[in-house]
C-alpha atoms as a PDB file:
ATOM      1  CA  UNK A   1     -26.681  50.850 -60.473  1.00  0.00           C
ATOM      2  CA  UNK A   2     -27.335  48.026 -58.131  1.00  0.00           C
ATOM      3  CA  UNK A   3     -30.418  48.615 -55.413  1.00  0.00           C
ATOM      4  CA  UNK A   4     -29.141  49.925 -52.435  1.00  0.00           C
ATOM      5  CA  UNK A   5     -29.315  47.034 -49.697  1.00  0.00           C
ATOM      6  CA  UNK A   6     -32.461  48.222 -47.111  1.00  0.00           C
ATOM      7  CA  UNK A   7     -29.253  48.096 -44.121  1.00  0.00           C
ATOM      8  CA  UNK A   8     -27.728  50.964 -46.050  1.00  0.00           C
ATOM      9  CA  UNK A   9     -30.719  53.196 -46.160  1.00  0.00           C
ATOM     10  CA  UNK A  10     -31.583  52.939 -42.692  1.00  0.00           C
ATOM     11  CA  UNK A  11     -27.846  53.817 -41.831  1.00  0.00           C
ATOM     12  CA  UNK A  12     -28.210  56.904 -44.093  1.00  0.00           C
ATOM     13  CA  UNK A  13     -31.538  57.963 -42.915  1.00  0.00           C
ATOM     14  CA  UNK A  14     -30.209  58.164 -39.608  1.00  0.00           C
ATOM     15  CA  UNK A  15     -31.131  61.612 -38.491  1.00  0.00           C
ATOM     16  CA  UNK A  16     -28.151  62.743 -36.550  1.00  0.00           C
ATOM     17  CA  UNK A  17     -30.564  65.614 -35.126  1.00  0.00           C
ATOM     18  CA  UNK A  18     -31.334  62.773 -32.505  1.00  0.00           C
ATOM     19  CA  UNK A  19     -28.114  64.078 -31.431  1.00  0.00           C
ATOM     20  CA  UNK A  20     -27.602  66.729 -28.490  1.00  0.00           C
ATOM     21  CA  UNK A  21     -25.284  68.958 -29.816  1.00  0.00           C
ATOM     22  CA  UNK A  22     -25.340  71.045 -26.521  1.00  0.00           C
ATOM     23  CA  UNK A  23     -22.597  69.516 -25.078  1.00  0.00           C
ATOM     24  CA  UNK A  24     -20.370  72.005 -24.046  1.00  0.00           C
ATOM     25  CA  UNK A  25     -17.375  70.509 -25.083  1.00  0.00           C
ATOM     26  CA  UNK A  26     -16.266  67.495 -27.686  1.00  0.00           C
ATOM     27  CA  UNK A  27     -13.076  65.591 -27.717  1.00  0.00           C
ATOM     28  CA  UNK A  28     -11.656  63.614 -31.156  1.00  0.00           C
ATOM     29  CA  UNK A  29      -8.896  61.421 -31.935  1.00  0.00           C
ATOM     30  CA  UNK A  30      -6.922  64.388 -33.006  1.00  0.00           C
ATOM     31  CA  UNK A  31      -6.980  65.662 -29.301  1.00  0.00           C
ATOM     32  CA  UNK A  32      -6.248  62.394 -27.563  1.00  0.00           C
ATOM     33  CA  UNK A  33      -3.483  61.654 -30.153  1.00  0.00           C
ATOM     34  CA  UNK A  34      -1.827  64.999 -29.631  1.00  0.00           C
ATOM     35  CA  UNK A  35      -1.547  64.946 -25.599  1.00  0.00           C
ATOM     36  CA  UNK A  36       0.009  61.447 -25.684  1.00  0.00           C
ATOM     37  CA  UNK A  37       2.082  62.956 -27.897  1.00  0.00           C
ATOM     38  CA  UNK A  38       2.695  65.996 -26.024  1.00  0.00           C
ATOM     39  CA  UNK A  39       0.615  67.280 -22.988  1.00  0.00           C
ATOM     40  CA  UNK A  40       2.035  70.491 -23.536  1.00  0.00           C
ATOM     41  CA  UNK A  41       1.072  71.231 -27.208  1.00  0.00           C
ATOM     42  CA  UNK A  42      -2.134  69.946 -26.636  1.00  0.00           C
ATOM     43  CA  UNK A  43      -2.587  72.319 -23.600  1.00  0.00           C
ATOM     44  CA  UNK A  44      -1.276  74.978 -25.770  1.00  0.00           C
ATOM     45  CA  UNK A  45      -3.888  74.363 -28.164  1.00  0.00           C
ATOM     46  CA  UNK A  46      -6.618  72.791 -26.278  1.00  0.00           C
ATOM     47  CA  UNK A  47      -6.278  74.690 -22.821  1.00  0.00           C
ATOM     48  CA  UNK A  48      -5.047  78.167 -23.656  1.00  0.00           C
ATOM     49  CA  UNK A  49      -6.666  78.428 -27.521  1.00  0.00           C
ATOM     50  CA  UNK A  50      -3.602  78.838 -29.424  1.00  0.00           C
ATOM     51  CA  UNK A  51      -3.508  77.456 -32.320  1.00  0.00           C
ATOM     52  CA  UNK A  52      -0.079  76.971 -34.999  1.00  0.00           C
ATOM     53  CA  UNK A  53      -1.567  78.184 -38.317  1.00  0.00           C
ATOM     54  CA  UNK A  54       2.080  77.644 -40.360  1.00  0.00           C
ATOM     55  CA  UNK A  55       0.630  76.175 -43.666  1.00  0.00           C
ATOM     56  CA  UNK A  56       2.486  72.987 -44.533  1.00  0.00           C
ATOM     57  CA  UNK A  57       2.684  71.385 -48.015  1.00  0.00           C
ATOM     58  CA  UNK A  58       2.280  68.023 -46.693  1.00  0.00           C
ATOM     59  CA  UNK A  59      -1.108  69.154 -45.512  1.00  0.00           C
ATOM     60  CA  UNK A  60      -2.313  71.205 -49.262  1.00  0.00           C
ATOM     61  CA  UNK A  61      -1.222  67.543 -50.696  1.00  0.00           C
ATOM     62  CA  UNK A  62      -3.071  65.534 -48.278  1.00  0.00           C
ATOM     63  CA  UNK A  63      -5.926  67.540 -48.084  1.00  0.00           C
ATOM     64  CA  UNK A  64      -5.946  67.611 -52.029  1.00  0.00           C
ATOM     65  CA  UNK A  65      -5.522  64.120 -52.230  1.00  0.00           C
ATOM     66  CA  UNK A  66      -7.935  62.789 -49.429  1.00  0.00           C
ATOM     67  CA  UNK A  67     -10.731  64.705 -51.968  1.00  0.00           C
ATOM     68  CA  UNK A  68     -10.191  63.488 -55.170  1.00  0.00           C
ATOM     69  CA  UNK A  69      -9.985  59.813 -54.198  1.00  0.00           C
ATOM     70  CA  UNK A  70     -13.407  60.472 -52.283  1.00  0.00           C
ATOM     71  CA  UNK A  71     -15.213  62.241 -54.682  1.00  0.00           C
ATOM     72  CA  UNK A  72     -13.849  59.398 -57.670  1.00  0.00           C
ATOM     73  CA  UNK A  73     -15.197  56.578 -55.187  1.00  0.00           C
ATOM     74  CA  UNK A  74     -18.347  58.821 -54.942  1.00  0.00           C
ATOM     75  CA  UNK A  75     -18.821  58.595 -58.780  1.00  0.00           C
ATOM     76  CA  UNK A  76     -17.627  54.257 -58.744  1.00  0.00           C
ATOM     77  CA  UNK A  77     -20.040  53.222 -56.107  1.00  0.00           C
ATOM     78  CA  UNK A  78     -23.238  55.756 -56.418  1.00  0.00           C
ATOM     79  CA  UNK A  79     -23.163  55.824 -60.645  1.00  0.00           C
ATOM     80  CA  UNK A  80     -20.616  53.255 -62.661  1.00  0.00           C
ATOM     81  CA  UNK A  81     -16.751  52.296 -63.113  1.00  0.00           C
ATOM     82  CA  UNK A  82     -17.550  53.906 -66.397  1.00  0.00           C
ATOM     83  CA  UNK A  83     -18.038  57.175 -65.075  1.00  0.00           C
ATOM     84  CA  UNK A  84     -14.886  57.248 -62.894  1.00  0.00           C
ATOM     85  CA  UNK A  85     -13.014  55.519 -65.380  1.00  0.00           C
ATOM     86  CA  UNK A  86     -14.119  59.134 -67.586  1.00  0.00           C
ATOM     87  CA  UNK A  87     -12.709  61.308 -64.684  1.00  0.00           C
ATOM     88  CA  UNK A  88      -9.389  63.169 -65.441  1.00  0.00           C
ATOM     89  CA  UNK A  89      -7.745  62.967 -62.039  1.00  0.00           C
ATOM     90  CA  UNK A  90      -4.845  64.273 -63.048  1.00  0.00           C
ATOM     91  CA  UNK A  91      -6.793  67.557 -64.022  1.00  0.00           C
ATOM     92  CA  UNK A  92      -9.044  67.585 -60.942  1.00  0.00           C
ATOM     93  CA  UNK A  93      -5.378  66.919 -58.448  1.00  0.00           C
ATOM     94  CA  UNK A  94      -4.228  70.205 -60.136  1.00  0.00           C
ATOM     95  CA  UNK A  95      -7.372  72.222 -59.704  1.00  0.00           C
ATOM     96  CA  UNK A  96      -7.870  71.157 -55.887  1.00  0.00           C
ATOM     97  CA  UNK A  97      -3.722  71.459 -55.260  1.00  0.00           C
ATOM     98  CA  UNK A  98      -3.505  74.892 -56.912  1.00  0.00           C
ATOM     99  CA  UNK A  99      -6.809  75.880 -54.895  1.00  0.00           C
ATOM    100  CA  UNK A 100      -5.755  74.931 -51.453  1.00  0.00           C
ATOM    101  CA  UNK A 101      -1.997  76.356 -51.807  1.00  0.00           C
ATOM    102  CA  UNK A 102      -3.532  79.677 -52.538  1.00  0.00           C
ATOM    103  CA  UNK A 103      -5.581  79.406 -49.773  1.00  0.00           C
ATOM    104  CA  UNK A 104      -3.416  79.204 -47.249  1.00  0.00           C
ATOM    105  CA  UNK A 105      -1.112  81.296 -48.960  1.00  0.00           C
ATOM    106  CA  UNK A 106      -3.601  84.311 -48.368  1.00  0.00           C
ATOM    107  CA  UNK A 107      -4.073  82.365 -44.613  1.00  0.00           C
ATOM    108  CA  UNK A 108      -0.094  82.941 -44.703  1.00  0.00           C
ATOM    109  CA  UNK A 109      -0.230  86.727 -44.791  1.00  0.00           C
ATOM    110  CA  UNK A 110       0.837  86.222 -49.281  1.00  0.00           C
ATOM    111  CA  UNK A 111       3.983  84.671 -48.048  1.00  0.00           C
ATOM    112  CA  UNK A 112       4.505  81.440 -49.904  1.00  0.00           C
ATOM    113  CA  UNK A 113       5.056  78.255 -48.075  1.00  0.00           C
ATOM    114  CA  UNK A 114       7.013  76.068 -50.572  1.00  0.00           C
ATOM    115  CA  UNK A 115       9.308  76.237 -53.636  1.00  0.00           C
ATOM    116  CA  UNK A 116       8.159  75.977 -57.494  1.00  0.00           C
ATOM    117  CA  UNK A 117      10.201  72.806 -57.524  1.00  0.00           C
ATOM    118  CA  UNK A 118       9.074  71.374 -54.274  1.00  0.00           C
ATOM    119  CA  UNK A 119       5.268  72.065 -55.751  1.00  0.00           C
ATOM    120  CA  UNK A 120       6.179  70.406 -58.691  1.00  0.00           C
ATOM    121  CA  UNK A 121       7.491  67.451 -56.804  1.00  0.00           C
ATOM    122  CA  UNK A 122       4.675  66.708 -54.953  1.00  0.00           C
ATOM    123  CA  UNK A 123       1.920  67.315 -57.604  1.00  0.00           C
ATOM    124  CA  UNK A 124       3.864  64.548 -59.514  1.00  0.00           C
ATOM    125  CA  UNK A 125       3.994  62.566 -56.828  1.00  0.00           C
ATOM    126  CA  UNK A 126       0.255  63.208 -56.917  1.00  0.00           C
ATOM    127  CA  UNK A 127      -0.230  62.254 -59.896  1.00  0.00           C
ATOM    128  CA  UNK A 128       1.600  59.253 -60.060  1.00  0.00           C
ATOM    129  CA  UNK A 129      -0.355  57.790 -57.025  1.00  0.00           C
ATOM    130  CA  UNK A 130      -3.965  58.907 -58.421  1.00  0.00           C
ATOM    131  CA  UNK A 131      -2.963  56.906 -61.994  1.00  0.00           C
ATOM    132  CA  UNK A 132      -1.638  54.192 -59.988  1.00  0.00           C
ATOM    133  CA  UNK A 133      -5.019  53.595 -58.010  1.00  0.00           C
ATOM    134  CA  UNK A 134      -6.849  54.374 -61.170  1.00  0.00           C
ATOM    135  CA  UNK A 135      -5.147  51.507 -63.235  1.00  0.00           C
ATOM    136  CA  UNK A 136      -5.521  49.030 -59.949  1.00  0.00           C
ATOM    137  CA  UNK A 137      -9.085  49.964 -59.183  1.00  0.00           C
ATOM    138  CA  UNK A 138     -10.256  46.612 -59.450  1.00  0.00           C
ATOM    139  CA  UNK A 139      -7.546  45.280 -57.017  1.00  0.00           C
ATOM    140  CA  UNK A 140      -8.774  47.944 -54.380  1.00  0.00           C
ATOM    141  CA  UNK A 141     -12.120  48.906 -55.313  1.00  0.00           C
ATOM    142  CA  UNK A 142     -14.403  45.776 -56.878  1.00  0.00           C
ATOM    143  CA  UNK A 143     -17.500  46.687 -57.741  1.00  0.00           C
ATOM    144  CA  UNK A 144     -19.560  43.628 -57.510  1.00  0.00           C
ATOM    145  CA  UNK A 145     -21.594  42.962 -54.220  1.00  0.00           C
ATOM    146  CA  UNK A 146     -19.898  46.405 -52.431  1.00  0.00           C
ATOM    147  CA  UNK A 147     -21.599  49.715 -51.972  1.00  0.00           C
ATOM    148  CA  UNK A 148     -21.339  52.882 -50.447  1.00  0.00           C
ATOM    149  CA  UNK A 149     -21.968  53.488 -47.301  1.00  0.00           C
ATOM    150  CA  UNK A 150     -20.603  57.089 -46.803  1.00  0.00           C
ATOM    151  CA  UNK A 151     -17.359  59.554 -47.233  1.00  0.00           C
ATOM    152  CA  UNK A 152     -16.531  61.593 -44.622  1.00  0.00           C
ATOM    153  CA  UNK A 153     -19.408  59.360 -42.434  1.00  0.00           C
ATOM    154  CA  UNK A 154     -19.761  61.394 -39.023  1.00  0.00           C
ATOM    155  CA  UNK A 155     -19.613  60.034 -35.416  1.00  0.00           C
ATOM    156  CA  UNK A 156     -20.906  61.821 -32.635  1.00  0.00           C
ATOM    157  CA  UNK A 157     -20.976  59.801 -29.228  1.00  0.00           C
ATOM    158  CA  UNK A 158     -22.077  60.926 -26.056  1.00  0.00           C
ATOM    159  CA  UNK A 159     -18.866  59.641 -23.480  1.00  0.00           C
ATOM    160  CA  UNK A 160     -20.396  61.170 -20.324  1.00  0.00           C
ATOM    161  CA  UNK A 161     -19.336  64.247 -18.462  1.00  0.00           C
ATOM    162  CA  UNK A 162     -21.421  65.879 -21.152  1.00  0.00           C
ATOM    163  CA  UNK A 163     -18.717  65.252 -23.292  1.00  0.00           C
ATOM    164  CA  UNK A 164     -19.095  64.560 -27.016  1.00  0.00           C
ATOM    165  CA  UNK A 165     -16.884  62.379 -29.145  1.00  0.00           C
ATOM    166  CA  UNK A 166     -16.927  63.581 -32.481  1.00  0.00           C
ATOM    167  CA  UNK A 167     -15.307  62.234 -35.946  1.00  0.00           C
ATOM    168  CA  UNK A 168     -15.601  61.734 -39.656  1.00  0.00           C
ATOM    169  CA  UNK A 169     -14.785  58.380 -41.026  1.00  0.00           C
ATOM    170  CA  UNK A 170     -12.812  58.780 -43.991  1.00  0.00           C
ATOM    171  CA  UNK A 171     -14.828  55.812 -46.537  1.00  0.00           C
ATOM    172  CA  UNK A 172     -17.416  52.870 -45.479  1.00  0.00           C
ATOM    173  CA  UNK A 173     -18.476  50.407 -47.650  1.00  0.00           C
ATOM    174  CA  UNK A 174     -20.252  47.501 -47.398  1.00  0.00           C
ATOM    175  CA  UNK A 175     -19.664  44.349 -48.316  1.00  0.00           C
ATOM    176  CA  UNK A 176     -23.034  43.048 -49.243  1.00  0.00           C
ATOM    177  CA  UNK A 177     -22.497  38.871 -49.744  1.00  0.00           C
ATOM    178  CA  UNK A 178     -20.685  38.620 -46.139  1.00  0.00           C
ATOM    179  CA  UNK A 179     -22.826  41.357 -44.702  1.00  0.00           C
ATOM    180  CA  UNK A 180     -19.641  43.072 -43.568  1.00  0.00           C
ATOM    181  CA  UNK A 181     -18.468  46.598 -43.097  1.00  0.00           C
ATOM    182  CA  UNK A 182     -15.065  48.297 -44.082  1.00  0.00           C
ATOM    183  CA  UNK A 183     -13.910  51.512 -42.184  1.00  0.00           C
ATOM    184  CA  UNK A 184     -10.943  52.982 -44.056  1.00  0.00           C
ATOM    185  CA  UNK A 185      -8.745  55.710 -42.874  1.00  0.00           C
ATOM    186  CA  UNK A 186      -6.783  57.131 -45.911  1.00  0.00           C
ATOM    187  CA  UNK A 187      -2.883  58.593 -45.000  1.00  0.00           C
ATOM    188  CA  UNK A 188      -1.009  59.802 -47.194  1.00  0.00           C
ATOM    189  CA  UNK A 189       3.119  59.264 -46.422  1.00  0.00           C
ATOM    190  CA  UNK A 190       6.175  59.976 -47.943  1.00  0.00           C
ATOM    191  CA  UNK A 191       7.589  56.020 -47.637  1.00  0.00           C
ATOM    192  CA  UNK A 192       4.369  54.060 -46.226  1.00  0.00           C
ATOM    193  CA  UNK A 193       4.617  52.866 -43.139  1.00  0.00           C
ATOM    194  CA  UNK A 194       7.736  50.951 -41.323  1.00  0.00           C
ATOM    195  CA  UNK A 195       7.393  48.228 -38.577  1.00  0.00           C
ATOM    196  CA  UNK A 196       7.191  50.834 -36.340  1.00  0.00           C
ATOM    197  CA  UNK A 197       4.558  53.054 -37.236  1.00  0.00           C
ATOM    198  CA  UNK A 198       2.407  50.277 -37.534  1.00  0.00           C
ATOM    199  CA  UNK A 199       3.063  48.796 -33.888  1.00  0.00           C
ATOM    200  CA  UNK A 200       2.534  52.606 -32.767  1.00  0.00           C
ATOM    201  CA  UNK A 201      -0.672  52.007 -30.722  1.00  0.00           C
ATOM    202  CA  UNK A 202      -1.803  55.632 -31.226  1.00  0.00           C
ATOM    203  CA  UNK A 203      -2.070  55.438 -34.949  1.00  0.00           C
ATOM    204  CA  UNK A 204      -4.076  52.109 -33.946  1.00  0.00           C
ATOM    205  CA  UNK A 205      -6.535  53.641 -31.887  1.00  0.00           C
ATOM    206  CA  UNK A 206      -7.774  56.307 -34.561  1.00  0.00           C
ATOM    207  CA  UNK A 207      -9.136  53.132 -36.195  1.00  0.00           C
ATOM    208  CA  UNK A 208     -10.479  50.951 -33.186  1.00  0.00           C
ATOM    209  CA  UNK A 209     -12.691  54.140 -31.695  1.00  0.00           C
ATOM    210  CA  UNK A 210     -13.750  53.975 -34.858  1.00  0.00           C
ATOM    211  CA  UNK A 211     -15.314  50.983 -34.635  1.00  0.00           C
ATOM    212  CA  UNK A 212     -16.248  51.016 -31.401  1.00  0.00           C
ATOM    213  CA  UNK A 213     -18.250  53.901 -32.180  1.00  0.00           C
ATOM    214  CA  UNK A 214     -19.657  53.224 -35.657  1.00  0.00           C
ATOM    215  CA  UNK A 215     -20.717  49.945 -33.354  1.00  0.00           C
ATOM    216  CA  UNK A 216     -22.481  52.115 -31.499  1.00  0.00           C
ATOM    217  CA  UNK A 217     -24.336  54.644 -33.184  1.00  0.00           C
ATOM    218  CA  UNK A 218     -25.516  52.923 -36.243  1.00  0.00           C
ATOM    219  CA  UNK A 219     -26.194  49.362 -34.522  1.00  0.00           C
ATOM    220  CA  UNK A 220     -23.799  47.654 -36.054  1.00  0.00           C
ATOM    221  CA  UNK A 221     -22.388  44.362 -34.821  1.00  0.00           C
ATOM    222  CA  UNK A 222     -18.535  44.416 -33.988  1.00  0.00           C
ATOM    223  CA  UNK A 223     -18.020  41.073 -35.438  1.00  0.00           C
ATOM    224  CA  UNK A 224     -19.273  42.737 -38.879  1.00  0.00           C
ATOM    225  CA  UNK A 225     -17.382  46.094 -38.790  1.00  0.00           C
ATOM    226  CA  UNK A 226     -13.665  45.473 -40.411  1.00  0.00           C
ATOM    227  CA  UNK A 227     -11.017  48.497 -40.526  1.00  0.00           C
ATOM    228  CA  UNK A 228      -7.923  49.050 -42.469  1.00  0.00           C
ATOM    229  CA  UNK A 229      -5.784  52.015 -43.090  1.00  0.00           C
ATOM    230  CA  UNK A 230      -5.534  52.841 -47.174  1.00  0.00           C
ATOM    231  CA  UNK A 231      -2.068  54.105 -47.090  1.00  0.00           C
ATOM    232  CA  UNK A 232      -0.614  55.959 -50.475  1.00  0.00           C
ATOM    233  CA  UNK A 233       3.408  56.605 -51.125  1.00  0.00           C
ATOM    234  CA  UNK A 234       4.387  59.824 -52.373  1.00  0.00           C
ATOM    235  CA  UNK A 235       7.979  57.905 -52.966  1.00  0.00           C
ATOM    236  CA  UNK A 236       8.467  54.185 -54.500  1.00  0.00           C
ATOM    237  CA  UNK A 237      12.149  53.329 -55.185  1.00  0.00           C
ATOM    238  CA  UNK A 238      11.881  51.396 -58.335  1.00  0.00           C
ATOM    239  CA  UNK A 239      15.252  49.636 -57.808  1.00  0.00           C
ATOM    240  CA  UNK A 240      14.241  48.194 -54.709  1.00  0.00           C
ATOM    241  CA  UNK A 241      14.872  44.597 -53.845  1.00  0.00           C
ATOM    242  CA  UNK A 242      11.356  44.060 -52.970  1.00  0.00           C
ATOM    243  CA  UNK A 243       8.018  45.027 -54.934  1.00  0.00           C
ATOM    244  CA  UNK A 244       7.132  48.475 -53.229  1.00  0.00           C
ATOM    245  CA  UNK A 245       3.284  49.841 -54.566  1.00  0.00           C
ATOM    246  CA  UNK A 246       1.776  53.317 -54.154  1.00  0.00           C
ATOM    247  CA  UNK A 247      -0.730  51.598 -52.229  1.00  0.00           C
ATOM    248  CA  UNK A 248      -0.122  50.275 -48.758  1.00  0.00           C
ATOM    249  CA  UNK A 249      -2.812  48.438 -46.948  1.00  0.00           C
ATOM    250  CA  UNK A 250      -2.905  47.790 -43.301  1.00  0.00           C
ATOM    251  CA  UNK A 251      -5.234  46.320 -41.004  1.00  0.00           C
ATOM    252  CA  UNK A 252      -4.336  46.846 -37.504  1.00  0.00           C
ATOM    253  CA  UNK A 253      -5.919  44.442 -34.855  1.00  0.00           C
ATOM    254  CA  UNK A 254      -9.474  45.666 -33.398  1.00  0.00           C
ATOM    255  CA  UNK A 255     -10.573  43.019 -31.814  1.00  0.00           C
ATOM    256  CA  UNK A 256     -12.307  42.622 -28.229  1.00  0.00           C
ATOM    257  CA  UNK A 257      -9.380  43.055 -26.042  1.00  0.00           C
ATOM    258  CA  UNK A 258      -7.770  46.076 -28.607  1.00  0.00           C
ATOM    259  CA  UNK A 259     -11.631  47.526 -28.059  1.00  0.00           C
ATOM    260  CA  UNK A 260     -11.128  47.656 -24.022  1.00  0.00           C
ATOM    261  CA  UNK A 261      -7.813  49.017 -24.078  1.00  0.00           C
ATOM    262  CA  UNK A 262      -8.733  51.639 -26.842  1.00  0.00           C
ATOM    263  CA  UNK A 263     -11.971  52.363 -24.586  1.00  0.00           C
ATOM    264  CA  UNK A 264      -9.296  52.650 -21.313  1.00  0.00           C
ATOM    265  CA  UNK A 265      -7.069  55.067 -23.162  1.00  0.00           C
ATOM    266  CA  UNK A 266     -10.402  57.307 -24.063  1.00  0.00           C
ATOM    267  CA  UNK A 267     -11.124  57.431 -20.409  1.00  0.00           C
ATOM    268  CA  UNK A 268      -8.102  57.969 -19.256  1.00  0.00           C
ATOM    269  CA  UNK A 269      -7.351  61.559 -21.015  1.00  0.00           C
ATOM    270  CA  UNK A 270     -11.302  62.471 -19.720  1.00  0.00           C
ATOM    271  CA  UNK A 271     -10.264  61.215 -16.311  1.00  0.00           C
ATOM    272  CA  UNK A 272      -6.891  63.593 -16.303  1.00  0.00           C
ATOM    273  CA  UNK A 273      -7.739  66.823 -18.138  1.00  0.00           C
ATOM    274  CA  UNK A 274     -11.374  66.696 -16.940  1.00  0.00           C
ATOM    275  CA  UNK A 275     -13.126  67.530 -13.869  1.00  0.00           C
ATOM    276  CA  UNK A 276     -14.766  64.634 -12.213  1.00  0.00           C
ATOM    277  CA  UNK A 277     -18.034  64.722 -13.249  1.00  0.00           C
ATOM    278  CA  UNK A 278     -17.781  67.619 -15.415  1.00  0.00           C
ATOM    279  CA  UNK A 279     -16.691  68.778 -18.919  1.00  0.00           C
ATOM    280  CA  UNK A 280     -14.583  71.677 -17.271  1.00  0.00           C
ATOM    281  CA  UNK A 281     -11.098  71.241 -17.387  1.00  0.00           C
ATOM    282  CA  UNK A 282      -9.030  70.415 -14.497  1.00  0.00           C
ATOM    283  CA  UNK A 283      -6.616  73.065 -14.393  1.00  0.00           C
ATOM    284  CA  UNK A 284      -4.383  71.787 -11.470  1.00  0.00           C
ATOM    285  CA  UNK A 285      -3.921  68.146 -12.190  1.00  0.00           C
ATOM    286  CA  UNK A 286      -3.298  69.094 -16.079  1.00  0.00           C
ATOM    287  CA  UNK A 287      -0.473  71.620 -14.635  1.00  0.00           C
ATOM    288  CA  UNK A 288       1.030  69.081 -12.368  1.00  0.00           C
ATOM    289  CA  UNK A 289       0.970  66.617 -15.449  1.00  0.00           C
ATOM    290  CA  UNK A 290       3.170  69.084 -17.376  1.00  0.00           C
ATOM    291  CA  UNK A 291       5.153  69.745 -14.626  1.00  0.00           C
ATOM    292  CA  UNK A 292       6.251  65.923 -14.861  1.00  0.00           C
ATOM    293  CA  UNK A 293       6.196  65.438 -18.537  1.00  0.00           C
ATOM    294  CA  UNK A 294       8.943  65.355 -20.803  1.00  0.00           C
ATOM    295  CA  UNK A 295       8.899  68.306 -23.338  1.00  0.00           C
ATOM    296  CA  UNK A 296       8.523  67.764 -26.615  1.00  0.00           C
ATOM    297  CA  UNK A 297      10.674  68.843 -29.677  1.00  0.00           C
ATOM    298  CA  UNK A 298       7.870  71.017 -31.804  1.00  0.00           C
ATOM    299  CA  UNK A 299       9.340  73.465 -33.743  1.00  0.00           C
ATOM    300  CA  UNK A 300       6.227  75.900 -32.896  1.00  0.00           C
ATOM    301  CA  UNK A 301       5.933  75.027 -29.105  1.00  0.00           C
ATOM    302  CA  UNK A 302       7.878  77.643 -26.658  1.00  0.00           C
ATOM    303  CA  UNK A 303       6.378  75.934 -23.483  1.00  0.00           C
ATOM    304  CA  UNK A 304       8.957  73.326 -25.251  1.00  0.00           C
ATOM    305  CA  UNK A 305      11.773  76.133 -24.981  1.00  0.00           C
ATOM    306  CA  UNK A 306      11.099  76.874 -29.269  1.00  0.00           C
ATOM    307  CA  UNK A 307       9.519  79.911 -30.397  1.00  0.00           C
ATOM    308  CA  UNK A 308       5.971  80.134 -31.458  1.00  0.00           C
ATOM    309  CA  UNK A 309       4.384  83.347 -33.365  1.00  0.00           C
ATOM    310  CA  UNK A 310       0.985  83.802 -33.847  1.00  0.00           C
END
């Protein structure tokens, strides 16, 4: 195994004790997505504490899949290609899939939350991607001059207000011979992305706070941070007129100007579900929002005139 570069260690030594976890309240990209989304779900959620625990499939597949290609990149980078070449991911898909479904079938009061032959479906589907990033590994994942810097890597940034920004980075690594780091957000879709989704500057923004915080907290200049969402097809249409791969890569711009407007869109939600000055929520001016926002069309949401149980 190569020597771990000395910038590594100091980024994994860092002792996130420094950090006050006292705040009394944090905020993630998760939040901020879902009230431009929806004000009203995310004041359902957020505001009020109710929460929509319907177990989805799509969820027990990405979940199932977001581990296994972590913990095989674990085995790559910190011991040999050898080693994860050895791994049977079909066998270790199965054992996390079948894991998580029961889960949140006992979560689901026993009541199961998808067909034999929709499970099937999407543990072949499953399948099919892990062999297809297995057999492509050196396309994706070279070995030579990159290293780990960390799966699930956490950011926790103070934003004022005594407010705490809080995520997990999906996979670093570092790119030792340009001195360059790669944040990757993994998604896992039916078809990839379209045109669309990729213009969508909410899905964008997951990615540049990213970087603007990673920036921050571990010292790292912005002109050596690079991000890119690792996108993997449950569904390639093999007659297609064009080459379609399990694997979608894209790398949305993050550059100065995306930082600012990323960094505006952050302080905006503070500045309208947040007391001035405070991490208490403004109840007033977030029901005067709602009273002027569009409702949205979740199935779960019956401040959206739908029916929610809990």
């Amino acid at each position: 195994m190569a020597k771990k570069p000395q910038i590594l260690k100091e980024i994994q030594n860092k002792q996130l004790s420094e950090i006050n976890y006292s705040y009394q309240k944090s905020i993630s990209y998760s939040q901020m997505s879902m009230y431009r989304s929806c004000p009203h779900k995310w004041a359902l959620q957020y505001k009020e504490g109710l929460y929509d625990n319907t177990p989805s499939i799509h969820f027990t597949f990405g979940t199932s899949m977001h581990e296994v290609i972590q913990d095989w990149l674990t085995v790559l980078y910190e011991e040999s290609g050898a080693k994860a070449d050895q791994i049977n991911l079909e066998e270790q898909f199965q054992e996390k899939f079948i894991s998580l479904y029961k889960e949140e079938y006992k979560k689901n009061k026993n009541t199961h939350y998808s067909s034999p032959e929709e499970l099937r479906e999407f543990f072949e589907d499953g399948v099919a991607i892990l062999d297809f990033i297995k057999k492509k590994r050196n396309q994706y994942f070279r070995k030579r001059g990159w290293h780990l810097v960390g799966i699930e890597l956490p950011i926790a940034m103070n934003v004022g207000r005594n407010l705490l920004y809080k995520g997990f980075i999906d996979l670093v690594l570092y790119h030792e011979p340009t001195n360059k780091f790669y944040i990757y957000d993994i998604k896992t879709s039916t078809n990839g992305w379209s045109a669309k989704a990729k213009k969508d500057e909410t899905k964008q923004m997951q990615l540049v706070l990213y970087k603007k915080f990673f920036n921050e907290q571990y010292g790292i200049p912005l002109e050596n941070i690079e991000v890119e969402f690792f996108i993997v097809r449950r569904k390639v249409w093999e007659n297609s007129d064009y080459p379609i791969h399990r694997v979608q890569l894209y790398k949305p711009a993050a550059g100065r100007n995306k930082l600012r407007k990323a960094d505006r869109i952050l302080n905006e939600f503070i500045e309208d579900v947040f007391i001035k000055g405070t991490s208490k929520y403004n109840v007033s001016k977030i029901d005067q929002i709602l009273s002027t926002t569009k409702k949205c069309s979740s199935p779960w949401c019956s401040v959206c005139n739908k029916v929610m149980s809990f």
